[in-house]
Protein backbone atom coordinates (compact mmCIF):
# COMPACT_ATOMS: atom_id res chain seq x y z
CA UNK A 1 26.70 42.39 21.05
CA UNK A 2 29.28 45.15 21.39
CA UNK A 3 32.34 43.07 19.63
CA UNK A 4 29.87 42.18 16.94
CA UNK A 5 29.20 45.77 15.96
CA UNK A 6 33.29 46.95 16.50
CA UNK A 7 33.78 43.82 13.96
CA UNK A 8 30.37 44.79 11.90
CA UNK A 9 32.03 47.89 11.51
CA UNK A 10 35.69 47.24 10.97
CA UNK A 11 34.15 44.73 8.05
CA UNK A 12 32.32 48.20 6.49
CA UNK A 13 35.12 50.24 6.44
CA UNK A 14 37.79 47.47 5.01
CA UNK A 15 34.80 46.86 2.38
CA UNK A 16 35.09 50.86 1.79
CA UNK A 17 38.81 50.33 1.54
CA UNK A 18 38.38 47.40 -1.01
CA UNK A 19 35.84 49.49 -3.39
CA UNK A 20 38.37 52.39 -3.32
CA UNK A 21 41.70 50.94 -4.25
CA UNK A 22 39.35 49.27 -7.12
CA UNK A 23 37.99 52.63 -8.36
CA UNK A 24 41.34 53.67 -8.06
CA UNK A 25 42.75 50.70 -10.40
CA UNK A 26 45.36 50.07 -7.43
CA UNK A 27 47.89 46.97 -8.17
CA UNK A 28 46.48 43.70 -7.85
CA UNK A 29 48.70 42.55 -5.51
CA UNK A 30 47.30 45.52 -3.02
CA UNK A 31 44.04 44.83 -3.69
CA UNK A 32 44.14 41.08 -3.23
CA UNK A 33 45.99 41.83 0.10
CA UNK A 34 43.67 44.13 1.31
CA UNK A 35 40.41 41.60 0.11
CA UNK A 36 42.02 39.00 1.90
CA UNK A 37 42.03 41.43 5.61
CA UNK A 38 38.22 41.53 4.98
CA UNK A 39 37.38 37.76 4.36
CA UNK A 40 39.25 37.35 7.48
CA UNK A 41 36.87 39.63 9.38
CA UNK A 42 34.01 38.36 7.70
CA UNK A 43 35.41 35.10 8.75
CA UNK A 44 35.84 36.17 12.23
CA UNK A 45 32.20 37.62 12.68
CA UNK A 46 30.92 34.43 11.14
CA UNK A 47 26.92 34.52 10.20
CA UNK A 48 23.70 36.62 11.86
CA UNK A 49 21.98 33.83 13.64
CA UNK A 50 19.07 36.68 13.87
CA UNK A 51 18.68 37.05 9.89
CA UNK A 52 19.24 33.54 8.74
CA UNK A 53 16.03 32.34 6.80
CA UNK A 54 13.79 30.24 8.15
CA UNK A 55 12.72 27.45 5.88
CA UNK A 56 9.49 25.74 6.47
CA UNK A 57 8.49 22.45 5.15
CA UNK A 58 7.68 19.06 6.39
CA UNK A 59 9.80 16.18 7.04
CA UNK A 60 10.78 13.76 4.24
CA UNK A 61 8.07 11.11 3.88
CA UNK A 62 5.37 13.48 5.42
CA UNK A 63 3.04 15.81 4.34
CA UNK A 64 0.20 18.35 5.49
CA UNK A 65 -3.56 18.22 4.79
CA UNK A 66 -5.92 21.80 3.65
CA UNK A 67 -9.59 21.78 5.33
CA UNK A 68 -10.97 20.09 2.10
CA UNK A 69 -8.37 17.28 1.71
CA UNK A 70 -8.90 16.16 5.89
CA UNK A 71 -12.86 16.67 5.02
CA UNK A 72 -11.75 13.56 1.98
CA UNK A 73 -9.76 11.98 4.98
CA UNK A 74 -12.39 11.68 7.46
CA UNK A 75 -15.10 10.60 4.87
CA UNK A 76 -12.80 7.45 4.32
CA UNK A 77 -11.74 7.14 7.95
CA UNK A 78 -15.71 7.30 8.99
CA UNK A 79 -16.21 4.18 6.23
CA UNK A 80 -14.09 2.25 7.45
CA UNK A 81 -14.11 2.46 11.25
CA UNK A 82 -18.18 1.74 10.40
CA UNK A 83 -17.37 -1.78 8.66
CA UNK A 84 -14.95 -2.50 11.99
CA UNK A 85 -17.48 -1.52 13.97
CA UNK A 86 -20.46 -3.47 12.41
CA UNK A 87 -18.04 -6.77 12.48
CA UNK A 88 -17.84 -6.15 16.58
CA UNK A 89 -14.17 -4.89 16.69
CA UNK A 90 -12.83 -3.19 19.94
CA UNK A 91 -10.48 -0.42 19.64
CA UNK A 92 -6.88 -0.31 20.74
CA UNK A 93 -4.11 2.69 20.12
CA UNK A 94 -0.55 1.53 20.36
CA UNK A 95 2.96 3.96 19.82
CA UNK A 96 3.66 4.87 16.39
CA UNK A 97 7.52 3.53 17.06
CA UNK A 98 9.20 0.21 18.09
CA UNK A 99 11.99 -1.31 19.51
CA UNK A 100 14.25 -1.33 16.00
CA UNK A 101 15.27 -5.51 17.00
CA UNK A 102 11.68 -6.11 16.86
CA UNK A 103 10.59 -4.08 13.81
CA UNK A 104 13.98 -6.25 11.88
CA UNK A 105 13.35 -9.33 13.17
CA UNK A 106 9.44 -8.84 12.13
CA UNK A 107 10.17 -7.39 8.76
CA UNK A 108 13.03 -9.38 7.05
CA UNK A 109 13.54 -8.32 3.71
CA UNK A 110 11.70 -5.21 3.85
CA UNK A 111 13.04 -3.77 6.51
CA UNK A 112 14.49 -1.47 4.42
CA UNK A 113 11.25 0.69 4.47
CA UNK A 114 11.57 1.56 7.89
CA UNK A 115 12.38 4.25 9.17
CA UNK A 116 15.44 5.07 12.10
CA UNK A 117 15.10 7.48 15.15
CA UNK A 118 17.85 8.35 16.64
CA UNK A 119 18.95 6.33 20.36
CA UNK A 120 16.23 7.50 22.27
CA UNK A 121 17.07 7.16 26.61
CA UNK A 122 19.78 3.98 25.22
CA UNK A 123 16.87 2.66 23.06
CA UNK A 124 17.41 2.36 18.92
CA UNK A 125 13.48 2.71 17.89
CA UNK A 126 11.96 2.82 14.42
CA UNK A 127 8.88 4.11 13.17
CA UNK A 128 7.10 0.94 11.81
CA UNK A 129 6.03 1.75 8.33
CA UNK A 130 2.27 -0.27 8.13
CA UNK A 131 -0.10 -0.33 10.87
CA UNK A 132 -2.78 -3.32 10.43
CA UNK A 133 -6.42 -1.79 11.10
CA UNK A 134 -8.08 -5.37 11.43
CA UNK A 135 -7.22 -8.21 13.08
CA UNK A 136 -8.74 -11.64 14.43
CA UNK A 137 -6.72 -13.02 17.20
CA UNK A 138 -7.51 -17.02 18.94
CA UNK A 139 -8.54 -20.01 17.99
CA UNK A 140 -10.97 -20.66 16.04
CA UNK A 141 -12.13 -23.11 13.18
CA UNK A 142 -10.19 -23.12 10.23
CA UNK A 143 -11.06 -20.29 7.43
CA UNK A 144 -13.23 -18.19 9.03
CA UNK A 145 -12.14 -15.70 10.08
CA UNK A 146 -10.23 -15.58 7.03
CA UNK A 147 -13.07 -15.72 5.45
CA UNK A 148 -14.77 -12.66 7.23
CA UNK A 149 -11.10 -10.65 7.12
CA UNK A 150 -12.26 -10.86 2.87
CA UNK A 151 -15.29 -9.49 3.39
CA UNK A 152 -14.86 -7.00 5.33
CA UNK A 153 -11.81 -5.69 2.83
CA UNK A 154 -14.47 -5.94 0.13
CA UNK A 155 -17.36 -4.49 1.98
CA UNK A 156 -14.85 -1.32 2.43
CA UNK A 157 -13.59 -0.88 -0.92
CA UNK A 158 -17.30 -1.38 -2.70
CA UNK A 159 -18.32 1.27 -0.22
CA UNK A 160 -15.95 3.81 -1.18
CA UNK A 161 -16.67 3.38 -4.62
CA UNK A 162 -13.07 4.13 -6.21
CA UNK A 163 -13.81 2.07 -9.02
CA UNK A 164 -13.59 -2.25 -9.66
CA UNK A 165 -11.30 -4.44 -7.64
CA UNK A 166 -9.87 -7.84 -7.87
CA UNK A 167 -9.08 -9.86 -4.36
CA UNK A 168 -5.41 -11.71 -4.65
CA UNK A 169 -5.34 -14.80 -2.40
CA UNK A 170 -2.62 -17.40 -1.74
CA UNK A 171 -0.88 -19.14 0.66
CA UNK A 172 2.59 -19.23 1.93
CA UNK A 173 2.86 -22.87 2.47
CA UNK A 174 1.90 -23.36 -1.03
CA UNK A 175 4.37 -21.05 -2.16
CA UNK A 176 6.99 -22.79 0.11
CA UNK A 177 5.75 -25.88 -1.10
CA UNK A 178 5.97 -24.82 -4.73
CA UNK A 179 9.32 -23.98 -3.97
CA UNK A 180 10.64 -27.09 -3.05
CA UNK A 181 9.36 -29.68 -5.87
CA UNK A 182 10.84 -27.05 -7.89
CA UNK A 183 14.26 -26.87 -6.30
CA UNK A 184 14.81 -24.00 -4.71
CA UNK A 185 16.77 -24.50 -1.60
CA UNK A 186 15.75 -23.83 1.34
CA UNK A 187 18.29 -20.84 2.09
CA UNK A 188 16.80 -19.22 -1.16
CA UNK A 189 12.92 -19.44 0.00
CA UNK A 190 12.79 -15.81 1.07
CA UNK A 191 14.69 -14.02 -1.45
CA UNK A 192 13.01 -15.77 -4.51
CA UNK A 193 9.81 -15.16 -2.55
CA UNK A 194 9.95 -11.63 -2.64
CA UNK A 195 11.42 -11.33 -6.56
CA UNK A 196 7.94 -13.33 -7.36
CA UNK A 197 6.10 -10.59 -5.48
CA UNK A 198 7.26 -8.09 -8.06
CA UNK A 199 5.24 -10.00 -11.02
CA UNK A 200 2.34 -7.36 -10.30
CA UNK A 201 4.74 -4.75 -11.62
CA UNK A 202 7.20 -6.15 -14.09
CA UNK A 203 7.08 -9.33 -16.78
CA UNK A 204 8.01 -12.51 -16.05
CA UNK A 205 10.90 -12.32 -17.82
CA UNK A 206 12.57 -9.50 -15.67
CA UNK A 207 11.61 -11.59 -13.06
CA UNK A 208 13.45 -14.88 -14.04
CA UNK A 209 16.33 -12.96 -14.95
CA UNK A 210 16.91 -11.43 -11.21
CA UNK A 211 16.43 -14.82 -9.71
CA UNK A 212 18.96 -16.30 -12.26
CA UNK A 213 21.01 -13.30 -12.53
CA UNK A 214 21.32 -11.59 -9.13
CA UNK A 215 19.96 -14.43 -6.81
CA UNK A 216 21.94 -17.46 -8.17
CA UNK A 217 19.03 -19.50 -9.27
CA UNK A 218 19.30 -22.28 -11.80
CA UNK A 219 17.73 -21.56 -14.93
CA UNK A 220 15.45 -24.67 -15.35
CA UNK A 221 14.45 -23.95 -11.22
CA UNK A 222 13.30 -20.66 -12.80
CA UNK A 223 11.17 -22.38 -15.20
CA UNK A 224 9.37 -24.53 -12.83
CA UNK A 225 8.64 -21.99 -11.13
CA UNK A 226 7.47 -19.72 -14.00
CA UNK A 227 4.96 -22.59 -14.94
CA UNK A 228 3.33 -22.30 -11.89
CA UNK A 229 3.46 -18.67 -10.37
CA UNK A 230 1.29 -17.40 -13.94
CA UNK A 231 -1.67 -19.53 -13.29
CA UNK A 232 -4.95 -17.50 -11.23
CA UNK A 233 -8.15 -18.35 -11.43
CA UNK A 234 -11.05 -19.12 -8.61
CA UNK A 235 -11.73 -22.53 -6.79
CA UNK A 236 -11.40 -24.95 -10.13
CA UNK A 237 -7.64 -23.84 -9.96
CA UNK A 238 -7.39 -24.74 -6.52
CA UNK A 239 -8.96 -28.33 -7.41
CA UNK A 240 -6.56 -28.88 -10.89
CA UNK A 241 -3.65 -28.15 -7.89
CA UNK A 242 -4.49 -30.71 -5.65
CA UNK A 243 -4.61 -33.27 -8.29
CA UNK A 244 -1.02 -32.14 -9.21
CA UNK A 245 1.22 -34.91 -9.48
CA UNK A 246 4.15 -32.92 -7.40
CA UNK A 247 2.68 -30.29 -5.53
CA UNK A 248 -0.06 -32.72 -4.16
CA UNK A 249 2.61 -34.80 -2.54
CA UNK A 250 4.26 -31.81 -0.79
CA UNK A 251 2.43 -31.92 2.88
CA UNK A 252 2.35 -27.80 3.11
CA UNK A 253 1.31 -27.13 -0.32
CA UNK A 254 -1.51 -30.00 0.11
CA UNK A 255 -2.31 -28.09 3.55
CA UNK A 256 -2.69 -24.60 1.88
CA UNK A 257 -4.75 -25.71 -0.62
CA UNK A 258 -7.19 -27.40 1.54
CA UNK A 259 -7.65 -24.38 3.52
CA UNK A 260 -8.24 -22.64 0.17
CA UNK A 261 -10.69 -24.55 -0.89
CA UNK A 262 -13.01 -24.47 2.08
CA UNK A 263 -12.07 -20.46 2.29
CA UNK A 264 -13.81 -20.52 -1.27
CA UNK A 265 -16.72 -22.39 0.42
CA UNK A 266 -16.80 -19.79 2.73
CA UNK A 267 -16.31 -16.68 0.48
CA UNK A 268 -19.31 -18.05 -2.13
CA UNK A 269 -21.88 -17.71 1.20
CA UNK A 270 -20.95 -14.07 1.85
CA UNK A 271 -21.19 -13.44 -1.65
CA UNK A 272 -17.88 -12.44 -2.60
CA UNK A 273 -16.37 -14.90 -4.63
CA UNK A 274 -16.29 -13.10 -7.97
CA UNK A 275 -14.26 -10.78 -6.40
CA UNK A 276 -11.70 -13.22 -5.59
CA UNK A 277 -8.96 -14.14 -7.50
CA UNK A 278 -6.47 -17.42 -6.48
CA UNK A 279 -2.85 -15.95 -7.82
CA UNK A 280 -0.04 -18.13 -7.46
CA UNK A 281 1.79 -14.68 -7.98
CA UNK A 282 1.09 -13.26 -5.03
CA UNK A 283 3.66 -13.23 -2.49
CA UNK A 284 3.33 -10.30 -0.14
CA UNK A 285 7.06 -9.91 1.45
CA UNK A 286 6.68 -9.57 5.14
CA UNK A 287 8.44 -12.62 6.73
CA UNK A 288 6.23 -13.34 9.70
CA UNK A 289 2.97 -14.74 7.33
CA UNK A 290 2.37 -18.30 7.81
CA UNK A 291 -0.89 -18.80 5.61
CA UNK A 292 -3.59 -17.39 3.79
CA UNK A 293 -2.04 -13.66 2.05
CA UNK A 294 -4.03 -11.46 0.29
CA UNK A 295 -4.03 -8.17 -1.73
CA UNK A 296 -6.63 -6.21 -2.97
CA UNK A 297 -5.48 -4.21 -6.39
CA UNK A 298 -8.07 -1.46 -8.21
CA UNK A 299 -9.03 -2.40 -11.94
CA UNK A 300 -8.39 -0.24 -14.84
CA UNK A 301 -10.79 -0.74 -17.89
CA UNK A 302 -9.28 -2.69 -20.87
CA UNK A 303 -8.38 -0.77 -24.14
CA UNK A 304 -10.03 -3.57 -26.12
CA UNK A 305 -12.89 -5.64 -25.91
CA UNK A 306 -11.44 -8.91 -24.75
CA UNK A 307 -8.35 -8.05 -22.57
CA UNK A 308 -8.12 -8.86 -18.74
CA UNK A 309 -8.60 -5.70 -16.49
CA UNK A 310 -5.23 -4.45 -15.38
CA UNK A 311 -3.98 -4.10 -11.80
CA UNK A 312 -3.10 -0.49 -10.96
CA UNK A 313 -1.83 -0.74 -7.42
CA UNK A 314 -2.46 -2.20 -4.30
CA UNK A 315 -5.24 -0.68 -1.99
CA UNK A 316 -5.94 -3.47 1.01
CA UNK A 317 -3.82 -6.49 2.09
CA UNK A 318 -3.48 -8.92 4.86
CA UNK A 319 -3.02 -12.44 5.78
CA UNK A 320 -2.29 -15.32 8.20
CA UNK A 321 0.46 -14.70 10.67
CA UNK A 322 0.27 -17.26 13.39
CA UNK A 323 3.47 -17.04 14.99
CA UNK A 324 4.19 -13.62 15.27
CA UNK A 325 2.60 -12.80 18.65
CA UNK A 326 4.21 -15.94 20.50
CA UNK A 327 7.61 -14.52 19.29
CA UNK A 328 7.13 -12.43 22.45
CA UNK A 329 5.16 -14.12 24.39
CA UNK A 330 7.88 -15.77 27.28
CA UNK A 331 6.51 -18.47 27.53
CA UNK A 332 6.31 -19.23 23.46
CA UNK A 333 2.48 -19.64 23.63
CA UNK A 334 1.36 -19.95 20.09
CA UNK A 335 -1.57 -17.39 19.48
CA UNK A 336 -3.16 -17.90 15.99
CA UNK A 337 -3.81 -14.42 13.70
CA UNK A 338 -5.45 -13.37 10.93
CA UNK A 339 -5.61 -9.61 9.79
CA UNK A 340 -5.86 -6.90 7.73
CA UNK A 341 -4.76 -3.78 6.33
CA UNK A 342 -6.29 -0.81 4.58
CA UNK A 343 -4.09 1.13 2.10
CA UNK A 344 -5.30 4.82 3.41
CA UNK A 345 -2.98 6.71 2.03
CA UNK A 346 -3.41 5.21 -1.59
CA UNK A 347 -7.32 5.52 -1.23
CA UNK A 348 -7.22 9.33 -0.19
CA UNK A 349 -4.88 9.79 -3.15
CA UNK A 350 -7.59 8.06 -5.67
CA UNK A 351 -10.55 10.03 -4.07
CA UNK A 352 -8.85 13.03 -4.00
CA UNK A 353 -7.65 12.90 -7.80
CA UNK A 354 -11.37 11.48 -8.60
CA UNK A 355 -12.97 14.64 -6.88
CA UNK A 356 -10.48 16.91 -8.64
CA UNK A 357 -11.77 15.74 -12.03
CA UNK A 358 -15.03 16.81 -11.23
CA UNK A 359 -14.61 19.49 -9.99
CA UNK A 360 -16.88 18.37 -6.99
CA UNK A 361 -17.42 21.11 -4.21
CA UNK A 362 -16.78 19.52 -0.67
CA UNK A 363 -17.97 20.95 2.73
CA UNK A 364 -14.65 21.17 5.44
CA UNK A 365 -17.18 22.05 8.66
CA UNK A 366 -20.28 20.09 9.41
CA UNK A 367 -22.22 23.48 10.35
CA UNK A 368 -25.98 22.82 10.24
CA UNK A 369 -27.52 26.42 10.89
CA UNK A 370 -25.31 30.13 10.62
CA UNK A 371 -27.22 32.77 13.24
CA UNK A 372 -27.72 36.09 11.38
CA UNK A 373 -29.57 39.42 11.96
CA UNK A 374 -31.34 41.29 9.16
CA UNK A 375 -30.71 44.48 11.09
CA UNK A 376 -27.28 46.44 13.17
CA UNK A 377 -27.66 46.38 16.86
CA UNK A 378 -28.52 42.69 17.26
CA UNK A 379 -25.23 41.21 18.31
CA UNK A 380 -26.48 40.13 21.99
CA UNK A 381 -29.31 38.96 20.69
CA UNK A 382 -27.29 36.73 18.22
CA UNK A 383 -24.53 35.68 20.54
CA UNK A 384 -27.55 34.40 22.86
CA UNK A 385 -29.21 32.25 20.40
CA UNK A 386 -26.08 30.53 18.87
CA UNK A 387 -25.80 29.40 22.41
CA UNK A 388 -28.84 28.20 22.53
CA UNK A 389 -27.91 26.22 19.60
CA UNK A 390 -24.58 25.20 21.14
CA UNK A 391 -26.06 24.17 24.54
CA UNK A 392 -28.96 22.09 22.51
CA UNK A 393 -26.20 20.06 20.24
CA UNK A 394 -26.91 22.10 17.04
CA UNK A 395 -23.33 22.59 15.06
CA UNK A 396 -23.61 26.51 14.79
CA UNK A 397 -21.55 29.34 13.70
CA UNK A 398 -22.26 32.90 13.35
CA UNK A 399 -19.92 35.92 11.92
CA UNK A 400 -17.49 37.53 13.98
CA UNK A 401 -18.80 40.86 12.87
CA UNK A 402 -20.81 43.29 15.33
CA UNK A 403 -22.89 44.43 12.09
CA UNK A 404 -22.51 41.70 9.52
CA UNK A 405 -24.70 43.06 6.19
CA UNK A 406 -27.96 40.25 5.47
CA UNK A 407 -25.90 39.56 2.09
CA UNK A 408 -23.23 38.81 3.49
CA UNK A 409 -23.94 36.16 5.89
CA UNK A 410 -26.21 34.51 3.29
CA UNK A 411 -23.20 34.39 0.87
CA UNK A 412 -20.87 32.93 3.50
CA UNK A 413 -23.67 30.20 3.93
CA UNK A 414 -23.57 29.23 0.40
CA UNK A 415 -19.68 28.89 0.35
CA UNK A 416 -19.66 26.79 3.46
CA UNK A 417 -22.30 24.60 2.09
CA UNK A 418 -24.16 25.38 5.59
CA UNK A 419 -27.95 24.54 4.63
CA UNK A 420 -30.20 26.94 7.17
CA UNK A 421 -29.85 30.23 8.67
CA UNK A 422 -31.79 31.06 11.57
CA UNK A 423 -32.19 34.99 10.92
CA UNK A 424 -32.98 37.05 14.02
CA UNK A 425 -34.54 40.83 13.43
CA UNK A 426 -36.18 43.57 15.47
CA UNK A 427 -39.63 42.29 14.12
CA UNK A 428 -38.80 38.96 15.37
CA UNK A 429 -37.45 39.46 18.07
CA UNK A 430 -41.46 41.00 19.11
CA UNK A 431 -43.17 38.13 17.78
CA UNK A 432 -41.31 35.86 19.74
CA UNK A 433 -39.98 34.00 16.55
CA UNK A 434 -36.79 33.43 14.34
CA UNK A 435 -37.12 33.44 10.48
CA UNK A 436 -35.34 30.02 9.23
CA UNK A 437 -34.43 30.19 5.80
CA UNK A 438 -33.55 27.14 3.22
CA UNK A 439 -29.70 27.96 1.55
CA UNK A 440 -30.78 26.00 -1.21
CA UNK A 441 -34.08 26.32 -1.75
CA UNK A 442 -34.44 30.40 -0.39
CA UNK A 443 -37.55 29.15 1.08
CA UNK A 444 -38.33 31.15 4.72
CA UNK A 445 -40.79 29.98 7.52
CA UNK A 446 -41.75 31.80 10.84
CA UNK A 447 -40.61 29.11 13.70
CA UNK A 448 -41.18 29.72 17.28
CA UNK A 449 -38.24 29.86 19.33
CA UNK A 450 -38.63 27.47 21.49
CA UNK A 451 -39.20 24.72 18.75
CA UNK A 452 -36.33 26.19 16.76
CA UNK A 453 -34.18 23.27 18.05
CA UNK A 454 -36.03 20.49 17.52
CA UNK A 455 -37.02 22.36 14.23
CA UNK A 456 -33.10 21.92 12.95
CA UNK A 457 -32.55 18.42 14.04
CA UNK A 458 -35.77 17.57 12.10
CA UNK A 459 -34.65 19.32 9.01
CA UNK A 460 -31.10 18.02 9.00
CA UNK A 461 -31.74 14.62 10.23
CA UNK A 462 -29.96 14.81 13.59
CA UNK A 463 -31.80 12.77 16.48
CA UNK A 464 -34.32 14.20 18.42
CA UNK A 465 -33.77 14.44 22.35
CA UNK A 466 -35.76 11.44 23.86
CA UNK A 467 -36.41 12.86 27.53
């Protein structure tokens, strides 16, 4: 500390020296000699650790959530854990990163959206970039779970209400199927695979011209492939395949579309089949699918009467992915998988925008009843009944004011969207009762303290104690 301020000061005075010889229009070559002693000092004192800025904001890729937007987050969480739950799933938590050999051996071509950490005890790990909420593992007859996997993506998104959807569905073995009658070799499967996956976002013509341009392709392969890959449409297109002259006699193809066709069967019972599209299209990139793939995109209304709705980004997706798990099992036992995954981050985005635009109010606590006092002096008396409330179950607050002003708590209530108050005052406090008042409504009715509890629960629908 003591060299820094000998230095701190010897900079000061050369900097004195420096403004003089300028005021006194000294030679340049003095003054440039005499600047060029005082960089060196500065150089030699080198910066104030102490009064460096401090610049806060969140990694690249991340971002933080305000009381209201978490309130949006939850409200979509709490849908969708409630569809798991009513199809019987169990609940597992597993780390955030991976090994990065398994993440690139599981990825292929995408692996480019993962992201590094750095070696980690002699370990290279990678935060794995999707995290699939649902999944159906064993054997089991073909399609159904499939089948329910469908449902359950549509049960979520009707439930959220963010506006009309269109299911995706394919197969991988009749895209690898497709493929080969149309003569792409087998070293190009993947890559043309995932430049058909882009047909969502760009024409058909961009997309012919990477896989002839970039990826080698023969033209005419293109075209074959372009003849199939535009054609969607429900189970009827599934039937015109499998009379297909070519694609019938490929044994994968005719395998994917027989599983299609009874997952149609399936998908008409639960009532979902309208909102089920067969897209020879879809692709989905991730190496390790086997089977059935599916995406779920969100509608936007046509300009004109007549046009198809348009796709404006994917929301849910999933598939079949059979031998992924037996990739590390030792012993290579093959253990059959279906799954999906919700698009959370989109979804928030979409509800978030939507609640924006109308400028809809939305509560961030779940507060059922704020303790007040209509006179001063009544803090204990306060403090003693919110624990009451506490104790009981009842989501309470009071303010953390000794003399809060009647108008003033009342106000806060309305802000916070809390709907009762239970108001304690002197009078009150003789009769043995606490005023409950209606936020909404203004209304205000004498209750008995001892029923108070049960009183609230009734009132905001909360469960009463069974003892």
């Amino acid at each position: 500390m003591a060299e820094r301020a000998a230095l701190e000061e010897l900079v000061k005075l050369q900097g004195e020296r420096v403004r003089g010889l300028k005021q006194q229009k000294a030679s340049a070559e003095l003054i440039e000699e005499e600047v060029a002693k005082l960089l060196k000092l500065k150089a030699q004192l080198g910066p104030d650790e102490s009064k460096q800025k401090f610049v806060l904001k969140t990694p690249k890729g991340t971002r933080d959530y305000s009381p209201r937007q978490m309130a949006v987050r939850e409200k979509v969480f709490d849908v969708i854990i409630r569809c798991f739950k009513r199809h019987g799933a169990e609940v597992i938590d597993t780390p955030v990163f991976e090994l990065k050999e398994t993440l690139m051996g599981k990825y292929g071509e995408d692996s480019k959206l993962i992201y590094d950490l750095k070696d980690q005890g002699g370990e290279l790990l990678s935060l794995r970039y999707d995290l699939t909420d649902f999944d159906i593992a064993g054997n089991f007859d073909p399609m159904i779970p499939d089948a329910e996997c469908l449902k359950i993506m549509c049960e979520i998104l009707s439930s959220l209400q963010i506006g009309d959807f269109l299911v995706k569905v394919n197969d991988r073995r009749i895209l690898d199927g497709m493929f080969a009658i149309c003569g792409v070799s087998d070293s190009k499967f993947r890559t043309i695979c995932s430049s058909v996956d882009k047909l969502d976002k760009v024409s058909w013509e961009e997309v012919k011209n990477e896989m002839v341009g970039e990826k080698g392709l023969a033209p005419e392969v293109a075209d074959r492939i372009g003849d199939y890959v535009q054609q969607h449409g429900g189970v009827s297109l599934v039937e015109q395949l499998l009379q297909d002259p070519k694609l019938s006699q490929n044994k994968q193809a005719l395998e994917g579309l027989g599983d299609l066709k009874l997952l149609f069967e399936y998908l008409t019972l639960f009532g979902i089949d309208d909102k089920i599209s067969f897209d020879l299209s879809l692709a989905r990139g991730l190496d390790y699918y086997t089977g059935v793939i599916y995406e779920a995109v969100l509608l936007q209304t046509p300009a004109q009467a007549g046009e198809e709705p348009l796709g404006v980004g994917s929301v849910a997706a999933g598939g079949r992915y059979d031998g992924l798990v037996g990739m590390f099992d030792p012993k290579g036992r093959k253990v059959p998988c279906v799954g999906l995954s919700i698009g959370v981050e989109r979804i928030f985005s979409i509800v978030e925008q939507r609640l924006e635009a109308l400028e809809e109010k939305i509560r961030t606590t779940e507060t059922q009843v704020l303790v007040a006092s209509a006179q001063k002096k009544l803090l204990e008396e306060r403090l003693k009944l919110v624990s009451e409330l506490w104790d009981a179950g009842i989501k309470a607050e009071l303010l953390y004011k000794k003399n809060p002003k009647l108008l003033n708590q009342l106000q806060y209530c309305e802000e916070a969207g809390i709907p009762l108050v239970a108001i304690i005052g002197e009078q009150e406090l003789k009769d043995g009762v606490i005023k409950l008042r209606s936020v909404t409504s203004r209304e205000e009715v004498d209750v008995r303290r001892e029923d108070l509890v049960e009183e609230i629960k009734r009132r905001t629908g909360q469960p009463l104690c069974i003892c």
